[in-house]
Protein backbone atom coordinates (compact mmCIF):
# COMPACT_ATOMS: atom_id res chain seq x y z
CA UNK A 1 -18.96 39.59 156.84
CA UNK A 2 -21.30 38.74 154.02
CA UNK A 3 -19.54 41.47 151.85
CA UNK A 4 -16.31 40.51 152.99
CA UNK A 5 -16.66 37.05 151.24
CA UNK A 6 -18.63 37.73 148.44
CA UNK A 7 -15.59 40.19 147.44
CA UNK A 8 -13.48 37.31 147.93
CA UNK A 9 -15.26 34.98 146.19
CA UNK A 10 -15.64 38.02 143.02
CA UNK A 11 -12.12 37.95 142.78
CA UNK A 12 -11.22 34.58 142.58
CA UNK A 13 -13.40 34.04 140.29
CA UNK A 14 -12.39 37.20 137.63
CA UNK A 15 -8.85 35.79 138.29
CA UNK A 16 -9.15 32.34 137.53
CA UNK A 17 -10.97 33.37 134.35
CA UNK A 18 -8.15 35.77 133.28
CA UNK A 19 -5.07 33.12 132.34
CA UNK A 20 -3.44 36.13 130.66
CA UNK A 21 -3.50 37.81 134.80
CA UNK A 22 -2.39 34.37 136.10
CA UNK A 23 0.32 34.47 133.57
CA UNK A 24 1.08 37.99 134.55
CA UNK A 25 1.12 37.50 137.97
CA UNK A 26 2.98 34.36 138.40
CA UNK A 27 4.75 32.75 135.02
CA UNK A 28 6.06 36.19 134.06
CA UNK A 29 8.15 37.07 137.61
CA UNK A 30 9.51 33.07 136.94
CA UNK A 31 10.86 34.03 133.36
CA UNK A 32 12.00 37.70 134.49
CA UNK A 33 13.46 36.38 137.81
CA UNK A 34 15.66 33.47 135.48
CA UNK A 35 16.76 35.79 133.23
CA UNK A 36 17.68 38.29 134.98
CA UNK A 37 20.16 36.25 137.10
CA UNK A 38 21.47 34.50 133.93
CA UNK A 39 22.24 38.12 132.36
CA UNK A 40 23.28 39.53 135.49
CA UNK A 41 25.39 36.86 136.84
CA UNK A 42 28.75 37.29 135.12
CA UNK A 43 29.04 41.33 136.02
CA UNK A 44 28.22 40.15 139.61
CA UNK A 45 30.96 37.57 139.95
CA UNK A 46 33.44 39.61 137.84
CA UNK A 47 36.69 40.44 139.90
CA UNK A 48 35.01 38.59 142.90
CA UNK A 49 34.19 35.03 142.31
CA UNK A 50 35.63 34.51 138.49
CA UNK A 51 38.97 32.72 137.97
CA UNK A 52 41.71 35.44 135.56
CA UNK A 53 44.47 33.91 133.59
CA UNK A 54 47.72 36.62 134.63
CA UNK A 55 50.37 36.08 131.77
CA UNK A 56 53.64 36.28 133.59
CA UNK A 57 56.94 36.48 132.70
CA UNK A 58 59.24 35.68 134.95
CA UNK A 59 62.87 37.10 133.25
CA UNK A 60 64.35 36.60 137.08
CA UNK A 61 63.55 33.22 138.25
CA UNK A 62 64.18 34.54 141.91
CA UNK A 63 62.49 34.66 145.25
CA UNK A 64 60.63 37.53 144.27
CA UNK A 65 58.67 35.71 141.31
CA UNK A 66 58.35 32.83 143.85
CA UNK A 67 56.54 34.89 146.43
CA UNK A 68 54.18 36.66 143.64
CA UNK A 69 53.05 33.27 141.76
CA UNK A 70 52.89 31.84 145.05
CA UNK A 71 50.71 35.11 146.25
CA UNK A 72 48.35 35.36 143.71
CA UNK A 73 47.78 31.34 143.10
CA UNK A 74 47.10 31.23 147.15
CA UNK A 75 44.26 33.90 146.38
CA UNK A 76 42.13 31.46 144.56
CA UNK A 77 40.78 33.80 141.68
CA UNK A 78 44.28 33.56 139.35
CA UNK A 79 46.23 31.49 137.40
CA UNK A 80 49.23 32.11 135.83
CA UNK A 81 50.06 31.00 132.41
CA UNK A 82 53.71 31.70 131.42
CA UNK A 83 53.78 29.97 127.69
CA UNK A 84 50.84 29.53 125.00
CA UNK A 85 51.10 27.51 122.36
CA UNK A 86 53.59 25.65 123.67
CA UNK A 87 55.94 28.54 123.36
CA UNK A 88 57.47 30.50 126.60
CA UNK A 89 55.84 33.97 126.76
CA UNK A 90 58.41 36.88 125.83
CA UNK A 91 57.27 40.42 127.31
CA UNK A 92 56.33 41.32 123.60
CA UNK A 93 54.12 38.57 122.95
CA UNK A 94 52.39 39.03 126.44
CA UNK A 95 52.02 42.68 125.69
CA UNK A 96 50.51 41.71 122.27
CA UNK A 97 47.94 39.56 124.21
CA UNK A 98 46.80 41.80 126.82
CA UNK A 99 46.22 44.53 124.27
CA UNK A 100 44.07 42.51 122.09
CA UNK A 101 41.89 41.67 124.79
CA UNK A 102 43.28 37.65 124.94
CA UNK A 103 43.96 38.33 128.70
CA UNK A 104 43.33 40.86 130.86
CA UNK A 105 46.44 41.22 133.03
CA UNK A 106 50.23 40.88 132.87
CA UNK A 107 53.37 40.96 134.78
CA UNK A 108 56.57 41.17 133.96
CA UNK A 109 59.88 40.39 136.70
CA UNK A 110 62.94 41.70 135.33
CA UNK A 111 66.21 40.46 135.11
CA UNK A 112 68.19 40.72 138.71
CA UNK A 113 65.43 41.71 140.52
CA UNK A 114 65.77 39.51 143.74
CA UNK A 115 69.65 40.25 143.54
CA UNK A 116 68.96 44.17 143.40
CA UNK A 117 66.65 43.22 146.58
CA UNK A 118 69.45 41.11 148.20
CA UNK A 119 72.13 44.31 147.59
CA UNK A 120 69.30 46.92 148.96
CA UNK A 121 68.97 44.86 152.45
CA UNK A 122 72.63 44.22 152.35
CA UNK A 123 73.26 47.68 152.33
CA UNK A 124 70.41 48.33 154.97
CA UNK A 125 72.22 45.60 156.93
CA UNK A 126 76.06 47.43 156.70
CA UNK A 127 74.39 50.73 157.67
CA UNK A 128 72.70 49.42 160.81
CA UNK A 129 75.86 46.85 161.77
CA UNK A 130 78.38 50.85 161.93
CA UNK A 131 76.01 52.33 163.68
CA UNK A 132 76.43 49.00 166.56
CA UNK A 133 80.19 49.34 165.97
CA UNK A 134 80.15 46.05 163.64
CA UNK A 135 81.78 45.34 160.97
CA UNK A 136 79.83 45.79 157.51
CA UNK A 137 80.56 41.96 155.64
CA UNK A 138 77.25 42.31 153.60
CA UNK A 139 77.93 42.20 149.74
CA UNK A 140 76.41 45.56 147.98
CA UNK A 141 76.01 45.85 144.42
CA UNK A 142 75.95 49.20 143.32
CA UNK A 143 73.49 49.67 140.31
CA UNK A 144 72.36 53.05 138.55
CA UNK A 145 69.37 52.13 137.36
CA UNK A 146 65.88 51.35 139.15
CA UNK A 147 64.23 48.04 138.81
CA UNK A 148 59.75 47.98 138.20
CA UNK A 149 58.08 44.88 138.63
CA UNK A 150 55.75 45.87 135.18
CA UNK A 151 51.88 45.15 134.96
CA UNK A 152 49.87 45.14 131.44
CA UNK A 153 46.44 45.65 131.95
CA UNK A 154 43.32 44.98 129.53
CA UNK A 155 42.61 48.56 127.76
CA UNK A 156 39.31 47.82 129.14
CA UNK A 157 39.57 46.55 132.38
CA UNK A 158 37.81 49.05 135.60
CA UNK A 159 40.00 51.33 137.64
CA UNK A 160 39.09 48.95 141.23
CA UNK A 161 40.13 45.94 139.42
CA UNK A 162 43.50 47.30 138.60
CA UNK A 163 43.84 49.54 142.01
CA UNK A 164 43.08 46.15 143.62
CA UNK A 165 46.02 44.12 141.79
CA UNK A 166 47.89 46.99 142.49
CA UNK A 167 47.66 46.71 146.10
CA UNK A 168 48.45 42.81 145.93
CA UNK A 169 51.17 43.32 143.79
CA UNK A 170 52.74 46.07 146.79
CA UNK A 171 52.11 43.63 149.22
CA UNK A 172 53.70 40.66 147.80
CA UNK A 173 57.10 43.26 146.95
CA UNK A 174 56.87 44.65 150.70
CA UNK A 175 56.84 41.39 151.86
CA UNK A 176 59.75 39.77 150.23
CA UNK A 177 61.64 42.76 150.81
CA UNK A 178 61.20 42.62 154.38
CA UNK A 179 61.81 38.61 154.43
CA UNK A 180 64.86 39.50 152.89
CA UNK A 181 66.23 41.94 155.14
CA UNK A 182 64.97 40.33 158.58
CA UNK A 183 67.35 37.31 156.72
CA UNK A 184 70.46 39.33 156.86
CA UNK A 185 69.57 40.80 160.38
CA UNK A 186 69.51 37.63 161.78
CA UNK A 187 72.85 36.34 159.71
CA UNK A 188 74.51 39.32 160.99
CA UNK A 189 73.62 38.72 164.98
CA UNK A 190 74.40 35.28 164.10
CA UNK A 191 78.07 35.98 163.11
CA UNK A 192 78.31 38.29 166.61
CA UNK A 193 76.72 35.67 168.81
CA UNK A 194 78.73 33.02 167.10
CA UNK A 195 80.01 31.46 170.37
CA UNK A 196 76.66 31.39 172.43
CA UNK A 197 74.91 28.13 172.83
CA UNK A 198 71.62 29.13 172.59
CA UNK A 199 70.86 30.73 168.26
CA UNK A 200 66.90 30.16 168.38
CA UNK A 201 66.56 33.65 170.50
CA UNK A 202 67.97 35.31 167.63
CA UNK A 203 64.91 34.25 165.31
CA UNK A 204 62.70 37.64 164.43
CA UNK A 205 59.15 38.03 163.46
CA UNK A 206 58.18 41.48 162.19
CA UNK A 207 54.52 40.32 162.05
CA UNK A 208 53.10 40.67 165.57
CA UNK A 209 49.36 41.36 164.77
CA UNK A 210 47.17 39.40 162.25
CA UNK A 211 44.25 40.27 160.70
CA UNK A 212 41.21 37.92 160.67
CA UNK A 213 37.65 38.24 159.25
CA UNK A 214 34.71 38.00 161.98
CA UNK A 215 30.87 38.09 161.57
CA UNK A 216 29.54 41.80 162.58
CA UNK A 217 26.43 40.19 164.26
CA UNK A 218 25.64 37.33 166.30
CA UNK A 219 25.59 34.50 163.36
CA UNK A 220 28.74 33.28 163.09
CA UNK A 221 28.25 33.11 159.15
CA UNK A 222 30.60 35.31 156.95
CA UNK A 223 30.32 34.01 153.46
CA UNK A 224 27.00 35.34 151.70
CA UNK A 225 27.84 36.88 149.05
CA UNK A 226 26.24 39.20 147.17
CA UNK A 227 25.49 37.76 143.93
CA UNK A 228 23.57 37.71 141.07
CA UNK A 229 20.73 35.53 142.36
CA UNK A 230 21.28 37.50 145.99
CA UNK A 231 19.60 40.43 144.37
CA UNK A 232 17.39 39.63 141.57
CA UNK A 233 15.36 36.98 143.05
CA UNK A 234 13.85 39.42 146.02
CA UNK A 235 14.43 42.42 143.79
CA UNK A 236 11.88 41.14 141.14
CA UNK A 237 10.03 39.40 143.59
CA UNK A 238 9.00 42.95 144.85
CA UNK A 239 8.86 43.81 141.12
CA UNK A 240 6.37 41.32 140.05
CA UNK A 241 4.47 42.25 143.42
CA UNK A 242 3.78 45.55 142.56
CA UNK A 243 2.48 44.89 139.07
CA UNK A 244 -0.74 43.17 141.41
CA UNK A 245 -2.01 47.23 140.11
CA UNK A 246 -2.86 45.67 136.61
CA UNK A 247 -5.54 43.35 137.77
CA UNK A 248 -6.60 45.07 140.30
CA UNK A 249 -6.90 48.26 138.81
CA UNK A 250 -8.68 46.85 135.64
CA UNK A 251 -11.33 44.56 137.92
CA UNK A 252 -12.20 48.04 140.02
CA UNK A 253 -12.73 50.02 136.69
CA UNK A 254 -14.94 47.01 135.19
CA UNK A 255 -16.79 46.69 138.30
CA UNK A 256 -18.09 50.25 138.50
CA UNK A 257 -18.59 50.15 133.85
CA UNK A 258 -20.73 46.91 134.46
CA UNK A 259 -22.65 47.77 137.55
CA UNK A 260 -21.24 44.60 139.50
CA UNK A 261 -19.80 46.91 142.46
CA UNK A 262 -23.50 48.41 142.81
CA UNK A 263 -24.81 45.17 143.38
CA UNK A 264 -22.13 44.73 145.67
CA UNK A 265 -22.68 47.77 147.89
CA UNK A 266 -26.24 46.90 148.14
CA UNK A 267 -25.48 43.99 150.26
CA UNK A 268 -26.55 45.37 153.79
CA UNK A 269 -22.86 45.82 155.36
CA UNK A 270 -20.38 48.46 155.35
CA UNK A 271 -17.93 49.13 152.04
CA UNK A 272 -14.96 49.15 154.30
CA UNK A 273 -15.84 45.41 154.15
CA UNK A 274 -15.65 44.96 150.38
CA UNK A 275 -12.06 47.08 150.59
CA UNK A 276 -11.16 44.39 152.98
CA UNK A 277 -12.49 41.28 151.11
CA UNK A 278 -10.21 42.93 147.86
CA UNK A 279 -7.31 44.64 150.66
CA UNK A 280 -7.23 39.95 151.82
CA UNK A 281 -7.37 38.13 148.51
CA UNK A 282 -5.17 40.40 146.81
CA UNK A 283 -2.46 40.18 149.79
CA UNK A 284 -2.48 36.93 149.74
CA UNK A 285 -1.69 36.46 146.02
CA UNK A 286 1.06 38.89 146.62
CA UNK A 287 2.62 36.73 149.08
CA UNK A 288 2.62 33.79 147.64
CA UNK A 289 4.15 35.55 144.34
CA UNK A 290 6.91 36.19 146.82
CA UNK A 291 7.48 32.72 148.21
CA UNK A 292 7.31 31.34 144.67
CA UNK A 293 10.23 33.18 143.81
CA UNK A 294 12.16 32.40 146.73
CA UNK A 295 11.37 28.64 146.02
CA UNK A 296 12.40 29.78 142.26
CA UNK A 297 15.91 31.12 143.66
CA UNK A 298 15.88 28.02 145.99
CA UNK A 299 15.88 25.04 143.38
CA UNK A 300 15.72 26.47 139.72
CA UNK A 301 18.80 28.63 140.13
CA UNK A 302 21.58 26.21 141.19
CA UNK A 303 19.54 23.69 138.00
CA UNK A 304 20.63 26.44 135.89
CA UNK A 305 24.16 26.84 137.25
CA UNK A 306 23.52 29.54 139.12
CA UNK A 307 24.34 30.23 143.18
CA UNK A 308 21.90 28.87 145.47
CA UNK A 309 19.65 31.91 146.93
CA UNK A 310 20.67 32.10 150.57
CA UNK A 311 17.82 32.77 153.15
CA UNK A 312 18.10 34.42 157.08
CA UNK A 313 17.69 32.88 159.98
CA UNK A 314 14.57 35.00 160.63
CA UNK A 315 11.51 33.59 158.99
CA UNK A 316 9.10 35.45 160.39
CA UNK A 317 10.79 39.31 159.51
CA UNK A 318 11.06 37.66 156.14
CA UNK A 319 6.98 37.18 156.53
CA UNK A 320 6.56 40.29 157.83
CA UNK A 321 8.26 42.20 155.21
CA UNK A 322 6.66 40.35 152.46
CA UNK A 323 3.01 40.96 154.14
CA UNK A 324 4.17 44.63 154.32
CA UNK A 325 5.00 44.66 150.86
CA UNK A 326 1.68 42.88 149.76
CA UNK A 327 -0.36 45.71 151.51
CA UNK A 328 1.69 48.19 149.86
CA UNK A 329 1.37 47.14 146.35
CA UNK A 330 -2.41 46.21 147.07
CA UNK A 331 -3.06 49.79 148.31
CA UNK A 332 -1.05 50.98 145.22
CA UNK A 333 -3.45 49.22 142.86
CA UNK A 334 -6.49 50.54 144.52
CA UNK A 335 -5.39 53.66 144.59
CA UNK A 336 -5.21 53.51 140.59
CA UNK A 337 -8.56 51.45 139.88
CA UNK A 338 -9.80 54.57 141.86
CA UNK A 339 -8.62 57.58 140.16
CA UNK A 340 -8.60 56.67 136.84
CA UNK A 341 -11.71 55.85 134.95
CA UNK A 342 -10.60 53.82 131.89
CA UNK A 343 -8.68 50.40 131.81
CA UNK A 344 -6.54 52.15 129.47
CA UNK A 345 -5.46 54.88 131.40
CA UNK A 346 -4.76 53.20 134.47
CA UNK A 347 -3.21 49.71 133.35
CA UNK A 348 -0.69 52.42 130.98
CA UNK A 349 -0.29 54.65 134.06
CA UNK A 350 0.17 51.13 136.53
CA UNK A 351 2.58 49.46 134.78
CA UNK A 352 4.98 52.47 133.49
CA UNK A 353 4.93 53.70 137.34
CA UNK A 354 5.80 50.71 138.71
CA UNK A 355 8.76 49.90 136.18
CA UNK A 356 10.06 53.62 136.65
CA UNK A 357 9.18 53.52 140.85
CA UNK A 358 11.54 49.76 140.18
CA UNK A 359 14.50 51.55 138.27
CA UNK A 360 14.59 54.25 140.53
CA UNK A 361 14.63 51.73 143.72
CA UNK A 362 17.19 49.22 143.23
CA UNK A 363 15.53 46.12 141.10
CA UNK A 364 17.29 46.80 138.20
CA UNK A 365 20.47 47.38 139.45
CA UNK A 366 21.60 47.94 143.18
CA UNK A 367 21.15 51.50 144.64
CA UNK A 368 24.80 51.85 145.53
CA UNK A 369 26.10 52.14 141.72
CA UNK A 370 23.84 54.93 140.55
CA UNK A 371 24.54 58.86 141.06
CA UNK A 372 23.83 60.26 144.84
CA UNK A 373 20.81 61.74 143.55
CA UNK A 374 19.16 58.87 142.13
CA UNK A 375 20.25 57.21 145.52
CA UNK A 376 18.38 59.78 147.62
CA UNK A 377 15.12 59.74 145.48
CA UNK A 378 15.61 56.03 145.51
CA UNK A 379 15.50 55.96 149.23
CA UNK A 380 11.90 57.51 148.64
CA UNK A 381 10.56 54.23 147.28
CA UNK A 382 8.53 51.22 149.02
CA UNK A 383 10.71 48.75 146.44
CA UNK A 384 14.05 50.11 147.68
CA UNK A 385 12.44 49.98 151.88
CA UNK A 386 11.16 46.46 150.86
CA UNK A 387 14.29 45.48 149.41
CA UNK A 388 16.48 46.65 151.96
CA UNK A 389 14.35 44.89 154.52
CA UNK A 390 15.17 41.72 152.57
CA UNK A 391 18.38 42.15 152.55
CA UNK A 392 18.86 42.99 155.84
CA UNK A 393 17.50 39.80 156.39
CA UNK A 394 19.18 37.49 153.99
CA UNK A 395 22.35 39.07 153.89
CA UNK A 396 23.17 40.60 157.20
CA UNK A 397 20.92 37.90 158.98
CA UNK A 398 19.03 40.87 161.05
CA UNK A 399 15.84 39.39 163.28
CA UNK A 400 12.41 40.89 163.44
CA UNK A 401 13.85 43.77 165.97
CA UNK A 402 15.92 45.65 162.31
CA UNK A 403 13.39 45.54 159.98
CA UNK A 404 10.45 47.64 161.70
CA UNK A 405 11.74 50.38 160.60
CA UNK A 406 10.97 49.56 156.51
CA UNK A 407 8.05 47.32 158.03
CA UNK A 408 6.33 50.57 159.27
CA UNK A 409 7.37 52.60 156.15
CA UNK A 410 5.48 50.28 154.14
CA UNK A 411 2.38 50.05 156.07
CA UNK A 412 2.30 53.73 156.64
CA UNK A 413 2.32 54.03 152.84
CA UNK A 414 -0.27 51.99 152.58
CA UNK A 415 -2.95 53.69 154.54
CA UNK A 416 -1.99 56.98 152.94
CA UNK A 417 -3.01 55.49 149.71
CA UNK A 418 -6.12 53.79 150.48
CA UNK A 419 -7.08 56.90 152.81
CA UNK A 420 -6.89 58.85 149.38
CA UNK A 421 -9.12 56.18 147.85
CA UNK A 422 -11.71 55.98 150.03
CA UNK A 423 -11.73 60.18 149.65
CA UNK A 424 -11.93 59.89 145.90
CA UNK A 425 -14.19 57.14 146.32
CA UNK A 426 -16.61 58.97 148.49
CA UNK A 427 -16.51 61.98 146.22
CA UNK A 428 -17.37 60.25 143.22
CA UNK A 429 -20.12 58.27 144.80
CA UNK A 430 -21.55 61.86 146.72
């Protein structure tokens, strides 16, 4: 026991004399953590949470340019802008835009578009009323050549942004397409039912089945979304975590230049003790590193017009995975004060491994946008299993029963790594 807290003691006293560690350890992960998020933020929210001007020009002034503004301002993220300058956009002009980059979408209705929609569901209409032995009173207007709603795109816009207007676009034409034609059903069966008193039964409604958005687990909350604040805060949480090797390396390699850890292993006791006295104080800076952040994403962010960082319901899998990170990264630092001998080796070795272990794991940028075999190796790392765990947590609101699986990943690492220490350890001391 007397070991135990003398270690203790030994390191809180090397830390508090080292303001360039403190610095390292906890004003650095602030800075990284807020500028991250600031860079970050705009290619999280772009084509989900940012607000496009759509140029439109509407050379129809018809139902169907009614449903598609109405579509597309109903979505939230659009607004359509058919003059600048005071001047009503011609399809040239708007072209002229969108290629230079002023806007990043257009669309253009042509002329007698609704009426060639009106003469297709006419025609649908005569077909259907021979085949019932009725007469065919729908007006068709033959035409030759095809009508296209037409869409400008940025040069530089991403395929999913414009396979996603795409589909919108479809939808909005499908659906006033089909209004159109249930319209002249009904007028039809109207004109045969003319006598009977009762008209309402002839009312149709092609949509029998909605669609509506439920939470996949037992919260009833649907609306996290992953942002820029979503990832980097825990992401370089776990990042600033793992660079606990610096210190600890460079205080293990001191200790055994200076003779301090021989006067510490003469202290009647066992040397598992003095592992756990460093294994304690350095897990408990870890964690509150993390809990710093997440008070950083908490109350800095939204100061700095960012999104609010959005927490479980689970605080204690949130401890648990933090305390399983912590003995990770501890384990990882003692494994490195132990095999290399100089402060130069290890801190260069430390701090490259840990910013190559956090690229390859998800910190930088999420796991899913990389190649699959930088997502397979990546799946190798305790930052991705500790960020997972997180998210898991804050995103999918999972309990304490989801992340054990991470949880034990990260403590089995980190008795592999101090098992190797302690054989290093006992080898260099035999």
């Amino acid at each position: 026991m007397l070991r135990l807290l003398a270690t203790i003691r030994k390191e809180w006293l090397l830390l508090k004399r080292d303001r360039a560690g403190l610095a390292l350890l906890f004003l650095m992960p602030v800075v990284l953590i807020t500028v991250m998020a600031l860079i970050e933020d705009a290619p999280f929210r772009d084509y989900q949470e940012l607000k496009f001007d759509v140029l439109t020009v509407d050379n129809d002034h018809g139902r169907l340019a009614r449903y598609i503004k109405e579509g597309l301002e109903s979505s939230g993220q659009f607004t359509l802008v058919d003059s600048v300058d005071g001047q009503p956009l011609t399809t040239e002009k708007a072209r002229q835009l969108v290629n230079e980059g002023d806007y990043r979408i257009c669309i253009v209705i042509p002329r007698g578009a609704t009426a060639a929609i009106v003469s297709n569901a006419n025609r649908i209409v005569n077909d259907l009323s021979k085949r019932m032995g009725l007469p065919a009173v729908q007006p068709v207007k033959q035409r030759d050549d095809s009508l296209n709603v037409v869409i400008y795109f940025d040069p530089a816009a991403k395929k999913a942004f414009k396979s996603a207007i795409h589909n919108a676009l479809d939808n909005f034409l499908t659906q006033v397409q089909t209004n159109l034609l249930l319209e002249r059903i009904q007028l039809q069966l109207r004109r045969k039912n003319a006598g009977a008193a009762d008209t309402d039964t002839l009312d149709i409604q092609l949509k029998a089945i909605g669609l509506q958005e439920q939470a996949t687990g037992p919260v009833k909350q649907i609306d996290v979304i992953y942002n820029s604040v979503q990832h980097n805060v825990p992401a370089w949480s776990i990042f600033a975590m793992f660079f606990i090797v610096i210190p600890i390396a460079g205080n293990m390699i001191r200790e055994r230049g200076d003779g301090s850890l021989l006067r510490i292993q003469l202290i009647p006791g066992s040397y598992l003790e003095v592992l756990a006295g460093k294994m304690l104080f350095y897990v408990g800076i870890c964690v509150v590193q993390f809990y710093l952040m997440i008070l950083v994403g908490i109350y800095l962010m939204p100061q700095l017009g960012l999104p609010r960082l959005t927490l479980g319901h689970s605080y204690l899998a949130a401890f648990i995975i933090a305390l399983g990170i912590a003995l990770a990264a501890t384990a990882y630092g003692i494994l490195i004060g132990t095999v290399f001998k100089t402060p130069n080796q290890a801190l260069n070795f430390g701090a490259i491994s840990v910013v190559i272990l956090s690229a390859v794991g998800g910190i930088w940028v999420p796991l899913e946008v990389m190649p699959p075999g930088m997502q397979f190796l990546g799946r190798l790392t305790p930052m991705n299993w500790g960020l997972e765990a997180i998210n898991d947590i804050y995103l999918r609101h999972a309990g304490t029963g989801h992340i054990w699986g991470n949880a034990g990943k990260l403590l089995a690492l980190c008795v592999v790594m101090l098992w190797i220490a302690a054989r290093i350890e006992k080898r260099r001391i035999s």
